[in-house]
Protein backbone atom coordinates (compact mmCIF):
# COMPACT_ATOMS: atom_id res chain seq x y z
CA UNK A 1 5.63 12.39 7.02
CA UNK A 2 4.16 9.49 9.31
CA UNK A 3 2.33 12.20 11.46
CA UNK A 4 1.02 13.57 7.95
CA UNK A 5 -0.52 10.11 6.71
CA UNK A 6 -2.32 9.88 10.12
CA UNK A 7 -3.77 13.07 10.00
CA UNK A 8 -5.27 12.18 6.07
CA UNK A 9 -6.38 8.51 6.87
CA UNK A 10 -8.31 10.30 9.86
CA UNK A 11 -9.98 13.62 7.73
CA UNK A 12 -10.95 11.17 5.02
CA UNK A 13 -12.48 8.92 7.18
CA UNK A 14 -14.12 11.88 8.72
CA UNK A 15 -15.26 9.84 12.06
CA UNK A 16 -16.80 7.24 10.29
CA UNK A 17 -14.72 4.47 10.95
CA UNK A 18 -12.68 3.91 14.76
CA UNK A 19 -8.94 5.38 14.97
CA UNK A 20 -7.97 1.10 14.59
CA UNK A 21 -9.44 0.87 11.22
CA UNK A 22 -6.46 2.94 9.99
CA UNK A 23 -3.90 0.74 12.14
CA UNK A 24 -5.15 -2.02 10.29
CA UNK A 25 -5.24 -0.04 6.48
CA UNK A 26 -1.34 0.72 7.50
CA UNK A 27 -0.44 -2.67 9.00
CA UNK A 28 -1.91 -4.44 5.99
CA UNK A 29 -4.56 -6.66 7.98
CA UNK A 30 -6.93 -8.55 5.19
CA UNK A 31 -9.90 -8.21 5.97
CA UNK A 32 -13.41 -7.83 4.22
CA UNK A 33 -13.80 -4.31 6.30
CA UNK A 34 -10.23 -2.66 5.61
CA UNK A 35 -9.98 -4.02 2.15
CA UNK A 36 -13.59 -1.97 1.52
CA UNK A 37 -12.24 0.90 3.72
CA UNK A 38 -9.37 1.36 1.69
CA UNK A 39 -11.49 1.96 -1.29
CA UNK A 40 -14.21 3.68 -0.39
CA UNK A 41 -12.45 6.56 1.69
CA UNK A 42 -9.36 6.85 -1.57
CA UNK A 43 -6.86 5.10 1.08
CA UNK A 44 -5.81 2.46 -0.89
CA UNK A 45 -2.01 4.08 -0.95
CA UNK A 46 -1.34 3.49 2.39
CA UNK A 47 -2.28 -0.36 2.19
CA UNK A 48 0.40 -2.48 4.14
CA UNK A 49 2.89 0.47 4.00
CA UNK A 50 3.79 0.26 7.57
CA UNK A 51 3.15 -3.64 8.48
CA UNK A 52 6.00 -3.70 11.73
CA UNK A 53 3.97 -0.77 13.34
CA UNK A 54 2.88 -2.20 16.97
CA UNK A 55 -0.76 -1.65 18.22
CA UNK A 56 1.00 -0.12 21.25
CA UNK A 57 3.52 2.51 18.84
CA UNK A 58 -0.27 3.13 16.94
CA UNK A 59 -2.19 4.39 20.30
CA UNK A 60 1.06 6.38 20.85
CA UNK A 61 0.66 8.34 18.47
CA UNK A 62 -3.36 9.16 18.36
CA UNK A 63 -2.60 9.71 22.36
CA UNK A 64 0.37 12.27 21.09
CA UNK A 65 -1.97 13.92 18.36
CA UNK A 66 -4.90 14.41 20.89
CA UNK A 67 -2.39 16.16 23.66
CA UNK A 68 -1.41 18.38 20.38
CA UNK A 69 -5.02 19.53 20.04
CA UNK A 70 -4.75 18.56 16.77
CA UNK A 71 -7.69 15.77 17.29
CA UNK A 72 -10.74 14.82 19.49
CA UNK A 73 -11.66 11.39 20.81
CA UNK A 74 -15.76 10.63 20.01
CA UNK A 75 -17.51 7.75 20.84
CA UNK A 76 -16.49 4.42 19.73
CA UNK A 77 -12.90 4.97 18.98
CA UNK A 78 -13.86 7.57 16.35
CA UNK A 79 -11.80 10.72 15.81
CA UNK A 80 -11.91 13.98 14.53
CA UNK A 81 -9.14 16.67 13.28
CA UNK A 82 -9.82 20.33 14.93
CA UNK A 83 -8.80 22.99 13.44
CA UNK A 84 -5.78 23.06 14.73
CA UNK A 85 -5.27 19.52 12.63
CA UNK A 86 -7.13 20.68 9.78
CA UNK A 87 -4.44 23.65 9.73
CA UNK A 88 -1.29 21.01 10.18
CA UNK A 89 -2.72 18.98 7.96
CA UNK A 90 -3.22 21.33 5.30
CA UNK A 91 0.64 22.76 5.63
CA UNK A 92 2.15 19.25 5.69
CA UNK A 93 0.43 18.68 2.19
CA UNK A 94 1.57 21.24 0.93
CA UNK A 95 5.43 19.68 1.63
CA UNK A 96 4.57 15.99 1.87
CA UNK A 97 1.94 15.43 -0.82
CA UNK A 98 4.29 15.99 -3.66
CA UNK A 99 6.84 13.60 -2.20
CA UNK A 100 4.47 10.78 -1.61
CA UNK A 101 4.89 8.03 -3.78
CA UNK A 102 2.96 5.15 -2.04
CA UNK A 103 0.63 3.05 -4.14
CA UNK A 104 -0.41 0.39 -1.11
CA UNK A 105 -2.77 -1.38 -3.13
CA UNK A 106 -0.31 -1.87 -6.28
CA UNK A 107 2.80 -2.91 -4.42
CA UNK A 108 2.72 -4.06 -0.94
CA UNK A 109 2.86 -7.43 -1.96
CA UNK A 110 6.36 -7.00 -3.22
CA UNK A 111 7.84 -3.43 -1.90
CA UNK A 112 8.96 -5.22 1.44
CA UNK A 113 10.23 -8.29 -0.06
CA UNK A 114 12.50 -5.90 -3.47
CA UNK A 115 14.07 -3.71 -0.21
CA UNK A 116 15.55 -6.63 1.29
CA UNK A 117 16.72 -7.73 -2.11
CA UNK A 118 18.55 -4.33 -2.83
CA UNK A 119 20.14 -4.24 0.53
CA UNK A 120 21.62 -7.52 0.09
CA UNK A 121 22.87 -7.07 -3.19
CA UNK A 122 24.65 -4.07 -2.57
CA UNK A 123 26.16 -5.67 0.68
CA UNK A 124 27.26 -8.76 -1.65
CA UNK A 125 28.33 -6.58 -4.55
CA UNK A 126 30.51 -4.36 -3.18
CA UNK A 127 32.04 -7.26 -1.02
CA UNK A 128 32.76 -9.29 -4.07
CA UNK A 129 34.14 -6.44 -5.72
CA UNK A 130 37.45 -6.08 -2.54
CA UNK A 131 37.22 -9.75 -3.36
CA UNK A 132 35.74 -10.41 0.15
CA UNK A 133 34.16 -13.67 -0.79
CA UNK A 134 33.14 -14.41 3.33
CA UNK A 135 31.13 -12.34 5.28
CA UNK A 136 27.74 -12.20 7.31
CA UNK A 137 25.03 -11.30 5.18
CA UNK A 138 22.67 -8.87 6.70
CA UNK A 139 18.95 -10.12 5.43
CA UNK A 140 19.12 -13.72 6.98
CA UNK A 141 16.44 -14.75 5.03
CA UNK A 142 16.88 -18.06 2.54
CA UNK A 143 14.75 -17.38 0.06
CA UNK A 144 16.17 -13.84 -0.16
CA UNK A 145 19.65 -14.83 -0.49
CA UNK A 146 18.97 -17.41 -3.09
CA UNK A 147 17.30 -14.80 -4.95
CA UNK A 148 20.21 -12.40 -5.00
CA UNK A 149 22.29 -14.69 -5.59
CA UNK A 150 20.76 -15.71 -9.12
CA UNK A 151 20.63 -12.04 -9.64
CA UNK A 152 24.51 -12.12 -9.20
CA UNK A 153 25.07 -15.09 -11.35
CA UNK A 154 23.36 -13.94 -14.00
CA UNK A 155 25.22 -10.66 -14.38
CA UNK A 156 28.90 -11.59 -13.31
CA UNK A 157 29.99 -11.86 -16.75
CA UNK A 158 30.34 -8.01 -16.98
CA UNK A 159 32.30 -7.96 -13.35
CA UNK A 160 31.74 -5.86 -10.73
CA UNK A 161 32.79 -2.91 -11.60
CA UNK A 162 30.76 -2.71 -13.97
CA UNK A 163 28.02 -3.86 -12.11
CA UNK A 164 28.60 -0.94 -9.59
CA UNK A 165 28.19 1.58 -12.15
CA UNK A 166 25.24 0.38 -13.25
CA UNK A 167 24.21 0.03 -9.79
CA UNK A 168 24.77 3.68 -9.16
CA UNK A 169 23.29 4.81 -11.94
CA UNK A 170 20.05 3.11 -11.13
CA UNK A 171 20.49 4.72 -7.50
CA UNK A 172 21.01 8.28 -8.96
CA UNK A 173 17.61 7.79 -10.85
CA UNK A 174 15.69 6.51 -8.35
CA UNK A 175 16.79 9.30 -5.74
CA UNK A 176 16.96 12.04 -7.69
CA UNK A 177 13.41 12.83 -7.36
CA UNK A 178 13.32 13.19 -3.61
CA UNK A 179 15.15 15.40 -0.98
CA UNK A 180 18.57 15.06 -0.40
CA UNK A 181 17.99 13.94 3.21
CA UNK A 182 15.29 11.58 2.42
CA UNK A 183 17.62 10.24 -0.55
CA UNK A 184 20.49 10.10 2.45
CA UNK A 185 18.53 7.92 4.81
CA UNK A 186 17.70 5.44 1.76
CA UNK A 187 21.73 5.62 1.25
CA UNK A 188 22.83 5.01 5.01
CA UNK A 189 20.48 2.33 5.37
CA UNK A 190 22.77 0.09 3.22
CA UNK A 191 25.58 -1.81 3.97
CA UNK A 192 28.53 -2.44 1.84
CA UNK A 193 32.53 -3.69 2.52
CA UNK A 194 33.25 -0.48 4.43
CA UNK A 195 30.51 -0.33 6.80
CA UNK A 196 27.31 -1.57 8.42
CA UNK A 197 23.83 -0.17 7.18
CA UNK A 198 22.26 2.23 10.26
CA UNK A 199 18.77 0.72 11.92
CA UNK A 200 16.26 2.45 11.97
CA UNK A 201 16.67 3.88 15.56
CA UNK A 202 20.20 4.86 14.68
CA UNK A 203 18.77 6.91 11.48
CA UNK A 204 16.14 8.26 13.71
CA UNK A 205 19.26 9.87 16.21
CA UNK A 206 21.28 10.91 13.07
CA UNK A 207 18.10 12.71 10.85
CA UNK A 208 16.51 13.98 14.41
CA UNK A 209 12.86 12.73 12.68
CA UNK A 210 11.02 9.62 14.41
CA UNK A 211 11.79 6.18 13.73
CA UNK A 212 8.33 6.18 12.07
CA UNK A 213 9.03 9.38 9.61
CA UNK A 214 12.10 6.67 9.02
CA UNK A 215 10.00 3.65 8.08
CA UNK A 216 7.54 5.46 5.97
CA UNK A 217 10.34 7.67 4.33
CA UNK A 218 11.82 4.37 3.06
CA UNK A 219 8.93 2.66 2.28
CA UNK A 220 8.26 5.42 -0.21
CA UNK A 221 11.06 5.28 -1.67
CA UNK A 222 10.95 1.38 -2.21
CA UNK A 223 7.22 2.33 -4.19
CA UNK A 224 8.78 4.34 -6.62
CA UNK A 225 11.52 1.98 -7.47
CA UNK A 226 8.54 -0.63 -7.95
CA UNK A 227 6.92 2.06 -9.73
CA UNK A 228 9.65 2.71 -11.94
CA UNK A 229 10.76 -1.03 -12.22
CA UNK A 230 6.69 -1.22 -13.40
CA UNK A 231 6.70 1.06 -15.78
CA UNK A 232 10.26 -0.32 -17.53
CA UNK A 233 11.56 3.44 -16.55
CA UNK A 234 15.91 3.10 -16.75
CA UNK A 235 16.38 0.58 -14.33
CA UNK A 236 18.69 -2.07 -16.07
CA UNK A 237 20.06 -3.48 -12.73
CA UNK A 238 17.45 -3.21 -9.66
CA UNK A 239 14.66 -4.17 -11.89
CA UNK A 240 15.87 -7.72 -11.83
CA UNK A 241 15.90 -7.64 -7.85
CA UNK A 242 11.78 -7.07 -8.06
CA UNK A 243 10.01 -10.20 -6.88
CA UNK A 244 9.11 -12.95 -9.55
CA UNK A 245 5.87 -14.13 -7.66
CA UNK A 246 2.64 -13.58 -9.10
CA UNK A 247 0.64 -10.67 -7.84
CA UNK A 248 -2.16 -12.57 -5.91
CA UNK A 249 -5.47 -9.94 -5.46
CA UNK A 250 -5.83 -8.41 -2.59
CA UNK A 251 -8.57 -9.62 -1.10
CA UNK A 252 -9.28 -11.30 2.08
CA UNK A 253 -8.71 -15.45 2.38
CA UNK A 254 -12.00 -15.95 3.13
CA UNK A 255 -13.25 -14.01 -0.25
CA UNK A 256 -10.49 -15.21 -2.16
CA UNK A 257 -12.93 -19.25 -1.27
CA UNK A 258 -15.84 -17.12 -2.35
CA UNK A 259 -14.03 -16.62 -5.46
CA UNK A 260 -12.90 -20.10 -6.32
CA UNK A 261 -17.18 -21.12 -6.49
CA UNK A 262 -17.26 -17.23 -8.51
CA UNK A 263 -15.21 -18.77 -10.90
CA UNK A 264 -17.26 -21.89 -11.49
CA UNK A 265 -20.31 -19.46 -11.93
CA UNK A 266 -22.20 -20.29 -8.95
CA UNK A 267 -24.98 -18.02 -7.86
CA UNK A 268 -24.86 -16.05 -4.17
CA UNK A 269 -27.37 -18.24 -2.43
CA UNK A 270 -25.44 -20.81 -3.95
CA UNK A 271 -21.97 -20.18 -2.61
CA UNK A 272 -23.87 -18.86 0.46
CA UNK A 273 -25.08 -22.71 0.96
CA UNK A 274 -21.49 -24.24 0.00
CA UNK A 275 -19.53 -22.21 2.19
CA UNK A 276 -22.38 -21.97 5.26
CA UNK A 277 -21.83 -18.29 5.35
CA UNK A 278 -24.81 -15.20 5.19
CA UNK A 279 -25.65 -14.50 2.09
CA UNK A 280 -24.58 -10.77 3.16
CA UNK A 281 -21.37 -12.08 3.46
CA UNK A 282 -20.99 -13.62 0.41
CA UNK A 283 -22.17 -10.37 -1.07
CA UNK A 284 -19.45 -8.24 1.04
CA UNK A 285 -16.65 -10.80 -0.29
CA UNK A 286 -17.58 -9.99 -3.66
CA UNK A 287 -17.30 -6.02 -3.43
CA UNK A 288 -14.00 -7.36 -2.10
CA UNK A 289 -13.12 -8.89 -5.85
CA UNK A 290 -14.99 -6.04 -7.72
CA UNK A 291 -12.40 -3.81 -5.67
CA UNK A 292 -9.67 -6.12 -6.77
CA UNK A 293 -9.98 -7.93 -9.97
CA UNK A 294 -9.04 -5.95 -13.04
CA UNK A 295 -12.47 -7.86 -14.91
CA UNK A 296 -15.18 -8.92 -12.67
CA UNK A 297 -18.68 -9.52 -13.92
CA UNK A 298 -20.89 -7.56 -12.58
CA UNK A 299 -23.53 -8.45 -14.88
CA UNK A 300 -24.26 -10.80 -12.97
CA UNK A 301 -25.51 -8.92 -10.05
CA UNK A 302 -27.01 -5.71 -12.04
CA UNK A 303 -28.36 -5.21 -14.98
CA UNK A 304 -27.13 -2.24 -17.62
CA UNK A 305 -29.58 0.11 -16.38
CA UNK A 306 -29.74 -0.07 -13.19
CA UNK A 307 -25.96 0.39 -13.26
CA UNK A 308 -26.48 3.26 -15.60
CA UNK A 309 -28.71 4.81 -12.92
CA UNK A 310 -27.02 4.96 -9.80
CA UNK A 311 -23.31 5.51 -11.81
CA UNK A 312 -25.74 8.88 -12.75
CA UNK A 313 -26.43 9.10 -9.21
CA UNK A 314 -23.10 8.59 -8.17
CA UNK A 315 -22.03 11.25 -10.22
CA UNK A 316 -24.65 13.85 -9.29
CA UNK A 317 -24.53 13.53 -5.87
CA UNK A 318 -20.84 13.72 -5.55
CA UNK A 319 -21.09 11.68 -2.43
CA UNK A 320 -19.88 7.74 -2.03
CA UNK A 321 -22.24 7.69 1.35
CA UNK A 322 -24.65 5.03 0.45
CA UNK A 323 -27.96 6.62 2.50
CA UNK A 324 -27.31 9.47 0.45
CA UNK A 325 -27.12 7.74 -2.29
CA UNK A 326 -30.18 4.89 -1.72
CA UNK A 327 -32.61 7.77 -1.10
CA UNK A 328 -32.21 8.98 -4.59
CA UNK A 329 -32.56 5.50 -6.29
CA UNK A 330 -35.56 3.55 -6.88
CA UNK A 331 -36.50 0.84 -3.99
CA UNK A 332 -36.12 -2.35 -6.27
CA UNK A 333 -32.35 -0.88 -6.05
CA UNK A 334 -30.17 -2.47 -3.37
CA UNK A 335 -27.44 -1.19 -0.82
CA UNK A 336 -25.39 -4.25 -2.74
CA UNK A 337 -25.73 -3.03 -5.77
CA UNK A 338 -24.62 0.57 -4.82
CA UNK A 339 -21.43 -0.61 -3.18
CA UNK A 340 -20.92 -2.93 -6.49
CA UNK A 341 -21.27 0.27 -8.56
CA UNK A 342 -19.22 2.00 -6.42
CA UNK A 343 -16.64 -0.49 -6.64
CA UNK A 344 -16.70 -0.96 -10.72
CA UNK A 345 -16.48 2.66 -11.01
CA UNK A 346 -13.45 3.35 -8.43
CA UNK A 347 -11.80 0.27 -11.04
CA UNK A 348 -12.19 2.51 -13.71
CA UNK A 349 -10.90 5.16 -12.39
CA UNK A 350 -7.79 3.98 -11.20
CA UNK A 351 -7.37 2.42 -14.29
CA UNK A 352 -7.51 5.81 -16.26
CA UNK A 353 -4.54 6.84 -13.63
CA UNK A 354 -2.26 3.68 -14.62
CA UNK A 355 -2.98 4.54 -18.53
């Protein structure tokens, strides 16, 4: 599955971008140039779905497709499938695409943070229920066991067996949708009274699949429970182990300043002066928000027909490639206002998919 995901983030960037563009996009690095990447090369599901992946375990495996034939180095870290890739690529789809449940740009913010919450409350459940009230717990994290902990208090009026039910009733549904061996490694990857969840290296050895096919395997499966926990679909139990912070956009820190003076309706050069930053810069920070933000103004920055012309453009041309696009609009129309467009209309798409 891992070796699937590297093969797409590399057609769809099509040599465009270098191979450490994509170890960024996976390791969730916030930036102003992978936050744009994400969008405008549809890559936005694998967003921070693999943040413990090493630079080092990244090269690895570029230097392991490349010996496969399956890719060739170009200049400036750029990378291309052959046709051998473009034919491995093609048949992993075919298996992996319908499995894939990652929505990066939706729930990394949480998906890490609601796995470590399930593991620990079936660890403490199951304990409490052989009346084990000691033991080690296996997230050492404060904050998570204070969480799970409410979560327990709140519900021990109905006791634990009943709690366990529920518990594997939520499991069933959550599961059910994928194969039994990727449903398996989700299952041995939790600890209870009887015995010690399996590390990643250890499910590796058991499922003969690499510890990243592990990683990304559960990672999936922790984005459809947030997807189902989202969309209020029969979760009575897990849904109260999803993270009560607020969803903060995902945007870079040094756009998310740029935003504070949006807010208070200051212009570009404006902000540009406040901040001491390029006026370009200022301008890339707010295709960040426009990427982000489920209302941004763009009014602001182009009028109703321009937009109207290069969303026509856009839709002609069938390309997101900005020359292409720029040679087809009239001069008075900037690159900024392309990428803005762009942006608004890659909002409204993805809000069609939510609906």
């Amino acid at each position: 599955m891992f070796e699937f995901i590297l093969l797409d983030c590399m057609l769809k960037l099509n040599g465009e971008r270098t191979m450490y563009n994509i170890y960024h996009l996976l390791t969730a690095k916030k930036s102003t140039q992978t936050i744009q990447d994400s969008n405008i090369f549809g890559l936005t599901a694998y967003f921070g779905i693999y943040k413990s992946m090493t630079r080092k375990q990244f090269d690895e495996e570029v230097q392991r497709l490349e010996k496969k034939n399956c890719i060739v180095m170009e200049a400036r870290d750029t990378v291309k499938l052959t046709n051998k890739g473009m034919t491995l690529h093609k048949q992993q789809g075919q298996h992996y695409l319908p499995l894939l449940t990652l929505n990066g740009i939706e729930y990394e913010q949480h998906a890490e943070k609601l796995l470590q919450h399930v593991i620990l409350f079936v660890q403490t459940i199951t304990h409490l229920h052989m009346r084990k009230h000691s033991f080690i717990p296996i997230v050492d994290d404060i904050a998570t066991q204070r969480f799970v902990k409410t979560v327990w208090r709140n519900n021990q009026v109905h006791g634990t067996q009943r709690m366990l039910d529920q518990l594997y009733e939520d499991l069933y549904r959550l599961l059910e949708f994928f194969p039994s061996d990727h449903a398996a490694i989700f299952v041995d990857r939790l600890s209870t009274d009887q015995r010690i969840g399996l590390s990643r290296y250890q499910l590796a050895e058991k499922f003969q699949m690499t510890i990243h096919d592990i990683s990304i395997i559960n990672m999936n499966i922790i984005h459809n429970l947030c997807r189902m926990i989202v969309a209020n679909d029969s979760t009575s139990l897990l849904k109260q182990l999803y993270p009560v912070r607020t969803k903060q956009l995902l945007i870079s820190d040094s756009a998310n300043q740029t935003l504070y003076y949006v807010k208070k309706k200051l212009s570009i050069s404006e902000i540009s002066s406040i901040r001491r930053l390029k006026e370009s810069t200022i301008k890339d920070h707010l295709i960040e928000i426009a990427y982000a933000a489920k209302e941004f103004q763009w009014q602001h920055y182009v009028n109703h027909h321009d937009y109207q012309l290069i969303q026509s453009v856009i839709i002609n041309t069938n390309s997101k490639k900005l020359k292409d696009l720029k040679v087809q609009l009239p001069t008075n129309i900037n690159y900024f206002q392309i990428k803005l467009v762009l942006a608004m209309e890659q909002q409204g798409e993805r809000r069609k998919d939510d609906a």
